[in-house]
N, C-alpha and C. Protein backbone atom coordinates (compact mmCIF):
# COMPACT_ATOMS: atom_id res chain seq x y z
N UNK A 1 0.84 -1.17 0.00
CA UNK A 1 0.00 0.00 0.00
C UNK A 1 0.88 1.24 0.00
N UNK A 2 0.92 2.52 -0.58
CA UNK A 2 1.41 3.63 -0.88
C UNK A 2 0.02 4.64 0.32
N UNK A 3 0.89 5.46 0.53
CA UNK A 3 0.62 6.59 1.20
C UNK A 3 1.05 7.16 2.57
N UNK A 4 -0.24 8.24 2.95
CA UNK A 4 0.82 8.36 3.76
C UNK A 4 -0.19 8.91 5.22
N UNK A 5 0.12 8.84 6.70
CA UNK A 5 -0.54 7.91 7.83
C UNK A 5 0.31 9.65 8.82
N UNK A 6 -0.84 9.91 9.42
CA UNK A 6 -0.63 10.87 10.19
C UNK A 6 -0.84 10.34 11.88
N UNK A 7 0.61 10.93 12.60
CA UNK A 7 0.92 10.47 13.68
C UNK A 7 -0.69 11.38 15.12
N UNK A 8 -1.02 10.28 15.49
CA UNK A 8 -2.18 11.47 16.62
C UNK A 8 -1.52 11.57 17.37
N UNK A 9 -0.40 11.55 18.08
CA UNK A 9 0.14 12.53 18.95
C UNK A 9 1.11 13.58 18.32
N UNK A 10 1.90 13.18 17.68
CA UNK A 10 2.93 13.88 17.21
C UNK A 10 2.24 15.27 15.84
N UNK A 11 1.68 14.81 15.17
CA UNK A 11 1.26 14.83 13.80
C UNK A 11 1.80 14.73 12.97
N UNK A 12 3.13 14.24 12.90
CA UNK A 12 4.12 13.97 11.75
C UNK A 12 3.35 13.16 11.21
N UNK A 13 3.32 13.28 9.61
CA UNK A 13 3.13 12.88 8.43
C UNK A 13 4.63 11.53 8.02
N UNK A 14 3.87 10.52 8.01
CA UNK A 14 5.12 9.57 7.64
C UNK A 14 4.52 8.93 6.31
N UNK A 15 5.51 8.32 5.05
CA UNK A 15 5.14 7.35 4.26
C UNK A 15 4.64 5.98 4.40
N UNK A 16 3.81 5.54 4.20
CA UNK A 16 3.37 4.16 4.90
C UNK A 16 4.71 2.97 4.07
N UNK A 17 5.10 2.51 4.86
CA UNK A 17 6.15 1.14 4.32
C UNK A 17 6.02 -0.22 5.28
N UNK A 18 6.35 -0.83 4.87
CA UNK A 18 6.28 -2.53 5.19
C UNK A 18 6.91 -2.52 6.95
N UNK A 19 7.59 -1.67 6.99
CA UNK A 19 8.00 -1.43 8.52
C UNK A 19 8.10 -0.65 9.74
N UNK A 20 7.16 0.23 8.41
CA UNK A 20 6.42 1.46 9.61
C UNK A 20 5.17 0.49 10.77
N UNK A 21 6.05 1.04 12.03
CA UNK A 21 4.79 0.40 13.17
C UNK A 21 4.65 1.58 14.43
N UNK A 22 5.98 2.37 14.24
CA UNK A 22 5.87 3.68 15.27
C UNK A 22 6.43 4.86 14.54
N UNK A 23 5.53 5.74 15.28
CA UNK A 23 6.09 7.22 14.72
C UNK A 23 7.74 7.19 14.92
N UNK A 24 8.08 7.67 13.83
CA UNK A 24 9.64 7.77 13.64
C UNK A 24 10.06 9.17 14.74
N UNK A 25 8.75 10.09 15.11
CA UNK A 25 9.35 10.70 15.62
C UNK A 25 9.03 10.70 17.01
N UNK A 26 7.87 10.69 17.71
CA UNK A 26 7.68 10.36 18.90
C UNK A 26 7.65 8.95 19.19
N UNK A 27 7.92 7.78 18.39
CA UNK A 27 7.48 5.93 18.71
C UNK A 27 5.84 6.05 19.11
N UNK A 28 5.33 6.97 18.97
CA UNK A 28 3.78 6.45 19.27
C UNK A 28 3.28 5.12 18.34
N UNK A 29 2.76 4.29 18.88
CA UNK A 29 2.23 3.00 18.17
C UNK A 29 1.24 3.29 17.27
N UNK A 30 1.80 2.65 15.76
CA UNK A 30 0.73 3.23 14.81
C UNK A 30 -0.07 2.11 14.07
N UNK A 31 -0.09 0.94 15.16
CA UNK A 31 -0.49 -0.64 14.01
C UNK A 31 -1.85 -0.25 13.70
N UNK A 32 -2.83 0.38 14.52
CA UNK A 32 -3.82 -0.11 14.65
C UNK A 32 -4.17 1.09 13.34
N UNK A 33 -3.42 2.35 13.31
CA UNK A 33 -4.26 3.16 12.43
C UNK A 33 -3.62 2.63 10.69
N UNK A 34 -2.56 1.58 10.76
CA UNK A 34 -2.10 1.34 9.81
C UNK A 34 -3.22 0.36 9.26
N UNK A 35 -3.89 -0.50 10.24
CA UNK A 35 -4.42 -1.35 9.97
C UNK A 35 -6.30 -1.05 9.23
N UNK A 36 -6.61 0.09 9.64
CA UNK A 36 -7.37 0.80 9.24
C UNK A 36 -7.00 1.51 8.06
N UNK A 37 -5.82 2.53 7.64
CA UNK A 37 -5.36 2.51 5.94
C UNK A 37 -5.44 1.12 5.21
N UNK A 38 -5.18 0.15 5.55
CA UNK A 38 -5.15 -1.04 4.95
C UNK A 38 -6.34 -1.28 4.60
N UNK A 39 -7.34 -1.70 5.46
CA UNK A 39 -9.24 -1.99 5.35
C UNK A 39 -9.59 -0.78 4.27
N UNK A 40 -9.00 0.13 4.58
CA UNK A 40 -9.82 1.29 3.53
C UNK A 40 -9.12 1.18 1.97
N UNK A 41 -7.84 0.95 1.94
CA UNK A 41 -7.12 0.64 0.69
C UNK A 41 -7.66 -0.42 0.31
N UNK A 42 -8.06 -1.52 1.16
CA UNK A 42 -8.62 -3.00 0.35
C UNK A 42 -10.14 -2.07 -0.33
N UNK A 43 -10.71 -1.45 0.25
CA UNK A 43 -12.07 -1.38 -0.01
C UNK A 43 -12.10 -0.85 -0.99
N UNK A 44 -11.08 0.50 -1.61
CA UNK A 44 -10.96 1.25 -2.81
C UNK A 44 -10.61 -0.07 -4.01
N UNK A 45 -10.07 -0.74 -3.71
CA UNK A 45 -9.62 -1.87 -4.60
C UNK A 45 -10.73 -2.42 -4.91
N UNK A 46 -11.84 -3.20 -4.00
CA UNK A 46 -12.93 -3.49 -4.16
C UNK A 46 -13.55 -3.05 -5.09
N UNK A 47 -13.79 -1.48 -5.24
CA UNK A 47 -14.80 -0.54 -5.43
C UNK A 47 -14.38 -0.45 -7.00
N UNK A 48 -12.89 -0.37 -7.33
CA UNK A 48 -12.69 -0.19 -8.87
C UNK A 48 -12.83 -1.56 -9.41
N UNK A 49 -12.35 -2.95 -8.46
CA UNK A 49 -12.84 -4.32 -9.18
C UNK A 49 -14.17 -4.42 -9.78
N UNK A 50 -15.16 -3.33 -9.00
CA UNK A 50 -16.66 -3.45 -9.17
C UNK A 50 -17.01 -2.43 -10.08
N UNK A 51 -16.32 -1.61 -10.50
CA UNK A 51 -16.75 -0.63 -11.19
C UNK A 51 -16.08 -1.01 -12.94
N UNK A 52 -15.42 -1.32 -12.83
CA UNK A 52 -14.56 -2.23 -13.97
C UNK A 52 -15.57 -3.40 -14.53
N UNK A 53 -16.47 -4.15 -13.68
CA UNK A 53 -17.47 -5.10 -14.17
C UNK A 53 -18.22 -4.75 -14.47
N UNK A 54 -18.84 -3.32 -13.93
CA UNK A 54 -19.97 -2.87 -13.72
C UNK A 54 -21.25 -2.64 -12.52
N UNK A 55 -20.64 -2.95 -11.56
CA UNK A 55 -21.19 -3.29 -10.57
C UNK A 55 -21.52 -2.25 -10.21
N UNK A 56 -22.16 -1.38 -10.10
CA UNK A 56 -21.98 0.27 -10.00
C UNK A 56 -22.66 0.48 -8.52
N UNK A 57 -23.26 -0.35 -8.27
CA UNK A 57 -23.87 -0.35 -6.60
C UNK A 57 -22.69 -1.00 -5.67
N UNK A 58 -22.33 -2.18 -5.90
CA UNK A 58 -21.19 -2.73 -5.14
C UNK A 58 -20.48 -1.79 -5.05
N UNK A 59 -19.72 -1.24 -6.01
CA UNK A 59 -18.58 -0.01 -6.28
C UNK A 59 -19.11 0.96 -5.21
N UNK A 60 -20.39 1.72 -5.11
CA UNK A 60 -20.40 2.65 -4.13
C UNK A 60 -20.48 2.54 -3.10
N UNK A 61 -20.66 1.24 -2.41
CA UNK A 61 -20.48 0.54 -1.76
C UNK A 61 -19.38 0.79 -0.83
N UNK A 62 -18.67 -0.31 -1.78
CA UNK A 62 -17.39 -0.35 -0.90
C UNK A 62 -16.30 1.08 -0.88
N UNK A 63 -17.03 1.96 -1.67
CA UNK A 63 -15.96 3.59 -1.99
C UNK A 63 -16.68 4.06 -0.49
N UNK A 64 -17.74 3.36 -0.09
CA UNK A 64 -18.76 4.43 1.13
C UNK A 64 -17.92 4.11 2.38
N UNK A 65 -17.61 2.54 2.11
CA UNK A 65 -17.17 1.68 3.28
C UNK A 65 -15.73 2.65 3.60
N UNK A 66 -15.56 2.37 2.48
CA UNK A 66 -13.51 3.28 2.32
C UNK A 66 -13.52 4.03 2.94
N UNK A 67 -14.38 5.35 2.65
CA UNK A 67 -14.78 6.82 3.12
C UNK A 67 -14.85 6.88 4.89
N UNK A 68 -15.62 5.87 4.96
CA UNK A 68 -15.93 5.75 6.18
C UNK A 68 -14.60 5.83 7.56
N UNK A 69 -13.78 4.71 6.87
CA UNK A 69 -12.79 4.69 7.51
C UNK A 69 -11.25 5.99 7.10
N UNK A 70 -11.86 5.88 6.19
CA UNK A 70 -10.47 7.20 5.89
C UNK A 70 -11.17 8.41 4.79
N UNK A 71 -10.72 9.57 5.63
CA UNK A 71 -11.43 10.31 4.58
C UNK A 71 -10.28 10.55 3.41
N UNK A 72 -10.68 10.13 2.51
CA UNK A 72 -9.36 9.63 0.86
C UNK A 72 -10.38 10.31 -0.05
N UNK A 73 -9.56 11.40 -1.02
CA UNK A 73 -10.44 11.65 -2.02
C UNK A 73 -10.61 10.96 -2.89
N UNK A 74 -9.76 9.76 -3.44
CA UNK A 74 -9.63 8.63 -4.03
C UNK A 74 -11.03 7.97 -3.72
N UNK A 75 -11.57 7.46 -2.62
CA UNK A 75 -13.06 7.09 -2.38
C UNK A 75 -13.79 7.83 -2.96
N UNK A 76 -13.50 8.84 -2.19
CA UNK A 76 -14.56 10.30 -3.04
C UNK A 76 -15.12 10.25 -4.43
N UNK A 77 -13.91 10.34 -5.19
CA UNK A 77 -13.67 10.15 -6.65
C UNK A 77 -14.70 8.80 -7.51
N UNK A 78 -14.44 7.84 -6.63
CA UNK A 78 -15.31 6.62 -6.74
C UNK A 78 -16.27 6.44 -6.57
N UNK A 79 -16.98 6.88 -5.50
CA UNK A 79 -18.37 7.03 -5.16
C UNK A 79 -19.08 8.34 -5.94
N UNK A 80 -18.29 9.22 -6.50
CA UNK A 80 -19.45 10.30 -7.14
C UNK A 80 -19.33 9.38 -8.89
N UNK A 81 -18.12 8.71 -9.01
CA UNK A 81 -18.75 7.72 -10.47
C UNK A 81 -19.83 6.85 -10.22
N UNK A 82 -19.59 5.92 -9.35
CA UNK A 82 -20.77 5.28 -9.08
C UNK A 82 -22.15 5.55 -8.73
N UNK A 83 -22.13 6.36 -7.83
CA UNK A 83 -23.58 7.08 -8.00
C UNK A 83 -23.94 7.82 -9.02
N UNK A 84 -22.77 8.46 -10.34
CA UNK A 84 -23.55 8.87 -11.18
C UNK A 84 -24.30 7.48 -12.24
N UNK A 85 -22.74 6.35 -11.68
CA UNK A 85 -23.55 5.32 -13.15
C UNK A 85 -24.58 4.71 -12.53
N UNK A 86 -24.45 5.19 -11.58
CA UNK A 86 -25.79 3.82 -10.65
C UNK A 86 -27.40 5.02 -11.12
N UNK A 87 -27.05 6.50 -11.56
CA UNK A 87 -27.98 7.30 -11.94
C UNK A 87 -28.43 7.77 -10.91
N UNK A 88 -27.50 7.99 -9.39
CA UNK A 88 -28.27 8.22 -8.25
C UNK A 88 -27.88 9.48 -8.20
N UNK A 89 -28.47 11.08 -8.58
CA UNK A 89 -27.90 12.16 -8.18
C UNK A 89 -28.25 12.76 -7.29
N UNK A 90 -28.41 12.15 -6.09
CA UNK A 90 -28.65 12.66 -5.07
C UNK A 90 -26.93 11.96 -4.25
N UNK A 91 -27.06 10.74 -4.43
CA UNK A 91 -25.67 10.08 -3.94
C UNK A 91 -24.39 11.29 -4.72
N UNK A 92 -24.47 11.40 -6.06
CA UNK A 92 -23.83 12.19 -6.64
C UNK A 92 -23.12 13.53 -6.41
N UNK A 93 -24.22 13.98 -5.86
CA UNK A 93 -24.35 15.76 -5.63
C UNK A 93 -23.54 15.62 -3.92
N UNK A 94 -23.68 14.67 -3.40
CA UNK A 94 -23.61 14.87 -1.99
C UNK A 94 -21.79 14.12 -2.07
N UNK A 95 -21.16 13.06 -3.18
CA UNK A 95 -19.98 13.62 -3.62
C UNK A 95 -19.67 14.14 -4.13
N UNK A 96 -20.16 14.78 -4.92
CA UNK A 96 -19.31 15.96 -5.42
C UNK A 96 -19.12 16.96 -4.35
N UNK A 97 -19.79 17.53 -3.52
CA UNK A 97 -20.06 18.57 -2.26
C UNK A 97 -18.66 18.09 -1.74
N UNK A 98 -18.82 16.42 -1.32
CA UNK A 98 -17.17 16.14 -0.72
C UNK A 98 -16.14 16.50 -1.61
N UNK A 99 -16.07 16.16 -2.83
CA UNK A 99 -14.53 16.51 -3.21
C UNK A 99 -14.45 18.13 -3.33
N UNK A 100 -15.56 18.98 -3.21
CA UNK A 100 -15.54 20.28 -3.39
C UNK A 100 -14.90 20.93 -2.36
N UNK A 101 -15.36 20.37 -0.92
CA UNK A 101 -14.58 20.30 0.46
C UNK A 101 -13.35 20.30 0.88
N UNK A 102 -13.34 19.05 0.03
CA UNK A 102 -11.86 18.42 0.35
C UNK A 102 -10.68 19.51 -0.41
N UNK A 103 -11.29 20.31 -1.88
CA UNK A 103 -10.34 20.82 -2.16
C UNK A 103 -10.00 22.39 -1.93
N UNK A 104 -11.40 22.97 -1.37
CA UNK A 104 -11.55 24.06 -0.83
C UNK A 104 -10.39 24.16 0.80
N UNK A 105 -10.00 22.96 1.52
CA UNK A 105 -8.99 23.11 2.21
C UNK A 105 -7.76 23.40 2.36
């Protein structure tokens, strides 16, 4: 998995790698929030496996599940396709509002 995992005590910003388990800069223990990037990275994976078939409900689905656990504009991105192919513009409008958010920050 690529990215990158913000420390809650410290707030250092670290790259996620195969041997990140503590903040490099305070050692605060980071398995558990690594393990949560992970669940949300599987779920984005999910969401384009399903959107690639066509699955356009599964897909928003699992982009909702993603979201849930990490706010990723990458989900974002996924769930306003899927609710547009799923024809839901109400699901739609209410991502787009998110990525509008996300980039207004």
């Amino acid at each position: 998995m690529d990215g990158e995992i913000e420390c809650p005590s410290c707030h250092r910003i670290s790259l996620v790698t195969d041997d990140l388990d503590a903040c490099p800069r305070c050692e605060c223990d980071l398995e558990r929030l690594l393990q949560i990037a992970l669940l949300a990275h599987a779920k984005i994976d999910q969401a384009l496996r399903c959107l690639t078939t066509g699955g356009w409900e599964q897909a928003l689905h699992h982009a909702e599940e993603s979201r849930s656990l990490r706010h990723d504009a990458r989900a974002a991105r996924i769930a306003f396709l899927a609710a547009t192919a799923c024809d839901d513009l109400h699901a739609a409008r209410k991502w787009d509002d998110a990525l509008q958010q996300m980039r207004d920050k």
